[in-house]
Protein backbone atom coordinates (compact mmCIF):
# COMPACT_ATOMS: atom_id res chain seq x y z
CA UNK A 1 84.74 106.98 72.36
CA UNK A 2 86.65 109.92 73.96
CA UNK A 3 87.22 108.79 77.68
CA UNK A 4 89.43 109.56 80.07
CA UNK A 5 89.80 107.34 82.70
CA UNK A 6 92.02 106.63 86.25
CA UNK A 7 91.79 104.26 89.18
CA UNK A 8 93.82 103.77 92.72
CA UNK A 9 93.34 101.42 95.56
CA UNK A 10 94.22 102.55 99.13
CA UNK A 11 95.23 100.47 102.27
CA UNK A 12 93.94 103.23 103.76
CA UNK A 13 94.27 104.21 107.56
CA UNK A 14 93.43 101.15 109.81
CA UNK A 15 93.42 97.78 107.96
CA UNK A 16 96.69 96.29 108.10
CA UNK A 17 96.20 95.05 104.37
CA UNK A 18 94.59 96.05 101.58
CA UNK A 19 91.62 93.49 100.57
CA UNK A 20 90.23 95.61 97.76
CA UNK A 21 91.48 95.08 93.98
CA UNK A 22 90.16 97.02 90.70
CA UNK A 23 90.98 97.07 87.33
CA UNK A 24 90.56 99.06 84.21
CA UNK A 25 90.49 97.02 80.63
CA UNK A 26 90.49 98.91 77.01
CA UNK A 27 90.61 98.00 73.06
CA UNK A 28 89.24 99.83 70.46
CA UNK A 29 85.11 98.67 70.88
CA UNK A 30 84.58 99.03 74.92
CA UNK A 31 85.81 99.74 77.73
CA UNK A 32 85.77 97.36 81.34
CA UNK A 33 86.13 98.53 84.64
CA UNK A 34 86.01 96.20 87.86
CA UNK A 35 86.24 97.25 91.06
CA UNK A 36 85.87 94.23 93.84
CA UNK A 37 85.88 94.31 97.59
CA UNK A 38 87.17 90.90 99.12
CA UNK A 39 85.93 89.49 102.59
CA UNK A 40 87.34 86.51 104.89
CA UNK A 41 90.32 88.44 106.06
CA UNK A 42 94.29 88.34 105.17
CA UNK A 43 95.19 85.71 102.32
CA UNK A 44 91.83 85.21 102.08
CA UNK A 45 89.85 88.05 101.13
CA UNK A 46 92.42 89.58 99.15
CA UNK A 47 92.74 86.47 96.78
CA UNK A 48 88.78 86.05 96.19
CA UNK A 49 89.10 90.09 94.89
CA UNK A 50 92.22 89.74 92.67
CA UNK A 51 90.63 86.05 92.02
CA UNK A 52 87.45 88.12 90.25
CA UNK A 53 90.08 90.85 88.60
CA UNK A 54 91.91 88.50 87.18
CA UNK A 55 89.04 86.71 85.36
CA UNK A 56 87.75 89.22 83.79
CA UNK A 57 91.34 90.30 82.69
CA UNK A 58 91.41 86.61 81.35
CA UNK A 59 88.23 86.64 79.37
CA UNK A 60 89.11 90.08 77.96
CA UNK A 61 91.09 90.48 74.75
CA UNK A 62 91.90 93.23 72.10
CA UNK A 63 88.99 91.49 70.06
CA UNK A 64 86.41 91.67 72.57
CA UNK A 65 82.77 93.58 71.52
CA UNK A 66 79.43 92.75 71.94
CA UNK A 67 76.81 93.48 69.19
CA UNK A 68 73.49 93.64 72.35
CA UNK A 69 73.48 94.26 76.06
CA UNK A 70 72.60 90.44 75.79
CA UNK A 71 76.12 89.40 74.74
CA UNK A 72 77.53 91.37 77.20
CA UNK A 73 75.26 90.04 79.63
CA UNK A 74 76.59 86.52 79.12
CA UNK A 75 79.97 87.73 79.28
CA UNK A 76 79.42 89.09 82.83
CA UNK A 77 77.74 85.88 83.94
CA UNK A 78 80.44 83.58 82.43
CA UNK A 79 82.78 85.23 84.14
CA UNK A 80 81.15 86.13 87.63
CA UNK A 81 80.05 82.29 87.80
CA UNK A 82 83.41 81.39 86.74
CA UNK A 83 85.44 83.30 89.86
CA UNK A 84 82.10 82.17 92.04
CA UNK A 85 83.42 79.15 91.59
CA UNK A 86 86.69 78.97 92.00
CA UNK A 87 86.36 81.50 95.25
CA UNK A 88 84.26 78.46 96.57
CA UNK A 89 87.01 75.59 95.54
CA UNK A 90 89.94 78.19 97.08
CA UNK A 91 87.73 78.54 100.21
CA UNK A 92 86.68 74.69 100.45
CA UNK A 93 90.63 73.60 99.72
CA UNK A 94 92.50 75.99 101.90
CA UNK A 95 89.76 76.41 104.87
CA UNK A 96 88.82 79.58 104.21
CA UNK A 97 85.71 80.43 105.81
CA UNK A 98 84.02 83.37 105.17
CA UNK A 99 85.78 84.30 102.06
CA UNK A 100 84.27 86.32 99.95
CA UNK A 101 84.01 89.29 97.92
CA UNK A 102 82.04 92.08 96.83
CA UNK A 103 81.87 93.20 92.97
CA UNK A 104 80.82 96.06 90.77
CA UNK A 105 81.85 96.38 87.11
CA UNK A 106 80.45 98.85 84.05
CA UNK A 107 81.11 97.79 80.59
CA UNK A 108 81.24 100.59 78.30
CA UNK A 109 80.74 100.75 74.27
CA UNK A 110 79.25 103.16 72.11
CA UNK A 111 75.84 102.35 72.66
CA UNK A 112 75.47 101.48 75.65
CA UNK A 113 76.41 100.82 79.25
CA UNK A 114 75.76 97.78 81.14
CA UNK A 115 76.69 97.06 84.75
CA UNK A 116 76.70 94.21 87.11
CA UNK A 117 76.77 94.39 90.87
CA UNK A 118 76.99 92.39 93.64
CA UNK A 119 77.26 93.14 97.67
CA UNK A 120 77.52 96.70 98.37
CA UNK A 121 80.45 98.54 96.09
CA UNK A 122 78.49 100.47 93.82
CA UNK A 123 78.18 102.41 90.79
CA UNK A 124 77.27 106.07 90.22
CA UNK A 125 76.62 108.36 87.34
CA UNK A 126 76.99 112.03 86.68
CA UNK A 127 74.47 113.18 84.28
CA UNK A 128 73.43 117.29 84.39
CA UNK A 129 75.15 118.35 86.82
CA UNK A 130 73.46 115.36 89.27
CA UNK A 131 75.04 112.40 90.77
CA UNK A 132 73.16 109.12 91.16
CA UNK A 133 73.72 105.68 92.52
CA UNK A 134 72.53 103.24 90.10
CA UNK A 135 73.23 100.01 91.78
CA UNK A 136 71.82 98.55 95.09
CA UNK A 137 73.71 97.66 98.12
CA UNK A 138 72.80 94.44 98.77
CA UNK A 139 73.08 94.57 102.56
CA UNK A 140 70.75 93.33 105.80
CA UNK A 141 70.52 97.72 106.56
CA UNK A 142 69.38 98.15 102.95
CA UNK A 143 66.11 95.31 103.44
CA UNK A 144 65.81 97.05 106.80
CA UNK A 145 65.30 100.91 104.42
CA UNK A 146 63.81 99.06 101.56
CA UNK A 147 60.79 97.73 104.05
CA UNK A 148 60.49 101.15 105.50
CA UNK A 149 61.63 99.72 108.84
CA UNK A 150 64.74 102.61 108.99
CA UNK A 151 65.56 105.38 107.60
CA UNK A 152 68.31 106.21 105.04
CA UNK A 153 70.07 108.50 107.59
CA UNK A 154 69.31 105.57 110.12
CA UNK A 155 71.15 102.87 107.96
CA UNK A 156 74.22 104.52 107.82
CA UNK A 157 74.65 104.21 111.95
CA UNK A 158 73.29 100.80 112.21
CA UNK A 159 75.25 98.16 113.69
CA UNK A 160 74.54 95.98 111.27
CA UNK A 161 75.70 98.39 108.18
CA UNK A 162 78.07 96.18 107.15
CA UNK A 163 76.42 93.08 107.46
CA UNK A 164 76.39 91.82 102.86
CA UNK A 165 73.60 89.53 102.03
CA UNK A 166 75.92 88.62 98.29
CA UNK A 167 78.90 87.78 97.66
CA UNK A 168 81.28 86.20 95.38
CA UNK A 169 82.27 82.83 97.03
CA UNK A 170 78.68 83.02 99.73
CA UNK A 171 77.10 80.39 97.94
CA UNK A 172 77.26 78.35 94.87
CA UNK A 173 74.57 79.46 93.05
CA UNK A 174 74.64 82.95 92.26
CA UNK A 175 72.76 85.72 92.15
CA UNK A 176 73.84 89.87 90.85
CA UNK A 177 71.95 92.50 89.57
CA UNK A 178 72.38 93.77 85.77
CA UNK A 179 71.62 96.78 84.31
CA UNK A 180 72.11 98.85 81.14
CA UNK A 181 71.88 102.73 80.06
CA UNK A 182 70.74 102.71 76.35
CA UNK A 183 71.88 106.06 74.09
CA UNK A 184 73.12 107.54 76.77
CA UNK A 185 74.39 111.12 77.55
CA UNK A 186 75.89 111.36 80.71
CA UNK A 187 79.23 113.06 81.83
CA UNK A 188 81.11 110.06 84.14
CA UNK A 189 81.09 106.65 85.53
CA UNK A 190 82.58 106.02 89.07
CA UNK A 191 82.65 102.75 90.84
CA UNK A 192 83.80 102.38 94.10
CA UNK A 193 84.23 100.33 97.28
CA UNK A 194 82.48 101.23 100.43
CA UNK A 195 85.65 102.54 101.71
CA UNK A 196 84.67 105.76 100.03
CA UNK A 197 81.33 105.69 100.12
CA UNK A 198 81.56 105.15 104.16
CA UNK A 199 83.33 108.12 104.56
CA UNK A 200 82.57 110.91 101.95
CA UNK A 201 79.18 111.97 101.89
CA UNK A 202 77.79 111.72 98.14
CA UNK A 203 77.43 115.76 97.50
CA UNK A 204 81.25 115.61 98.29
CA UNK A 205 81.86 113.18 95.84
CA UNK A 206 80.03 115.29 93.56
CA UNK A 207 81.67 118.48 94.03
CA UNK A 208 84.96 116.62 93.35
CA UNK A 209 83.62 114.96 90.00
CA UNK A 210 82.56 118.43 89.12
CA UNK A 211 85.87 120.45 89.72
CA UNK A 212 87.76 121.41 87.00
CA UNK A 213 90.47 119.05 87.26
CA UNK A 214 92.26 116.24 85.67
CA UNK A 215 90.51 112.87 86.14
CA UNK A 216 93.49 110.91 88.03
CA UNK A 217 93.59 114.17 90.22
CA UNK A 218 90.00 113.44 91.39
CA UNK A 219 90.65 110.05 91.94
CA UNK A 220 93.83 110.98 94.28
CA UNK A 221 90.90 113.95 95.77
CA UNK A 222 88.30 111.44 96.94
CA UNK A 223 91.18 108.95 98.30
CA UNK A 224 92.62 111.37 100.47
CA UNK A 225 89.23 112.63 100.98
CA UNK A 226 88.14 108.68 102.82
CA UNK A 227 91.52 108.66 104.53
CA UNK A 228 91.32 112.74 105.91
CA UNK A 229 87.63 111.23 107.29
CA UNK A 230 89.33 108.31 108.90
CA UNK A 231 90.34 105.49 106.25
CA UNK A 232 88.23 103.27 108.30
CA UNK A 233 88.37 100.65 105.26
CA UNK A 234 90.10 100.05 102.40
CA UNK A 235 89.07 102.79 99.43
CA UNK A 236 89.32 101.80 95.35
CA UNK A 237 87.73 104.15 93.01
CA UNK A 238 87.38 103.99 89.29
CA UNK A 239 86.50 107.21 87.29
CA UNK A 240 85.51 107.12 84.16
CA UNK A 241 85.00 110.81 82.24
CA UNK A 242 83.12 111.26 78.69
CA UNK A 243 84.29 114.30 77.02
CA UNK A 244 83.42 114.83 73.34
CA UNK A 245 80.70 113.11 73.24
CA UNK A 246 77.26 113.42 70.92
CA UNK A 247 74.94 113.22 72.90
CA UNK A 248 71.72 111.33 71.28
């Protein structure tokens, strides 16, 4: 696989910490990018993200490779149940209420892509020229457009917007969505925190991805992008860029 790939997290321009954590993990079969979004506040939310991180940096090695979307499947839920539960221990030992965190990651081999999702970071793809969100926020505002109550331009002024109905740590059995792209031809990956997707409109995002640049210099773009909008949140992106590729 020829990929090119960058990340960055950003305090951005009114939290006081950053709660956000992502991570980028290669060998020679696949490549695993997780991007999580952590809830409950400082020394709380923070830890249940880099708690998530760190698993999956734990359960990866330079051996790792999975044969079916089903293996990789199971690798996903090992270690998404794993940090489910020890977000809940942490939480339950140290009086954390309310911690929590949100999680997208993409696992990428040669044949195909699977991603898992849960709470409202999400995952795109840029495939001819158009970009697409592929997974659902799972938010109280996204029932609300999903039931044809609101509107899509609605949802994004509610005042319940940020209101996640899953989580990491929100209760002990656990529930994400999983989903794979079988010989696939598309021309990038991003996953990214609703720090960015709050603030930079998704034809933005696309005419960055587009540009003729390097791929850590669009990362740094749709940063400074979020922040130039007002850095409400914290903003981690992950880019991921096929080049090369035979397309099937």
């Amino acid at each position: 696989m020829n990929l090119k790939y960058s990340y960055k997290t950003d305090i951005g321009r009114i939290r006081s910490h950053n709660e956000d954590a992502v991570q980028i993990f290669k060998n020679d079969e696949l490549l695993v990018v997780v991007v999580a979004d952590g809830m409950g506040g400082h020394a709380s939310g923070d830890v249940a993200a880099k708690m998530a991180t760190c698993l999956a940096e734990a359960h990866f090695s330079a051996a790792l490779a999975f044969a079916s979307k089903e293996e990789a499947f199971v690798w996903l839920d090992n270690v998404l149940k794993r940090a489910n539960a020890d977000i809940l221990t942490y939480a339950h030992d140290f009086n954390a209420k309310r911690m929590g965190t949100t999680l997208v990651s993409a696992i990428i081999t040669k044949e195909f892509v699977a991603f898992a999702s849960i709470g409202d970071s999400r995952a795109y793809i840029l495939a001819n020229n158009v970009l697409r969100q592929l997974t659902k926020d799972h938010t109280f505002v996204r029932e609300l457009v999903d039931k044809g109550q609101i509107s899509k331009q609605a949802a994004k002024f509610h005042p319940q917007k940020n209101v996640i109905n899953k989580a990491l740590g929100a209760n002990k059995i656990l529930e994400f969505d999983f989903l794979t792209l079988e010989n696939y031809a598309i021309e990038a990956i991003l996953l990214c925190t609703d720090g960015l997707t709050g603030m930079v409109e998704d034809q933005e995002i696309l005419a960055t991805l587009k540009a003729e640049l390097a791929t850590d210099v669009k990362v740094d773009q749709l940063v400074e992008k979020a922040n130039a909008n007002g850095g409400r949140d914290n903003i981690s992106v992950a880019l991921v860029e096929f080049s090369g590729r035979d397309k099937k």
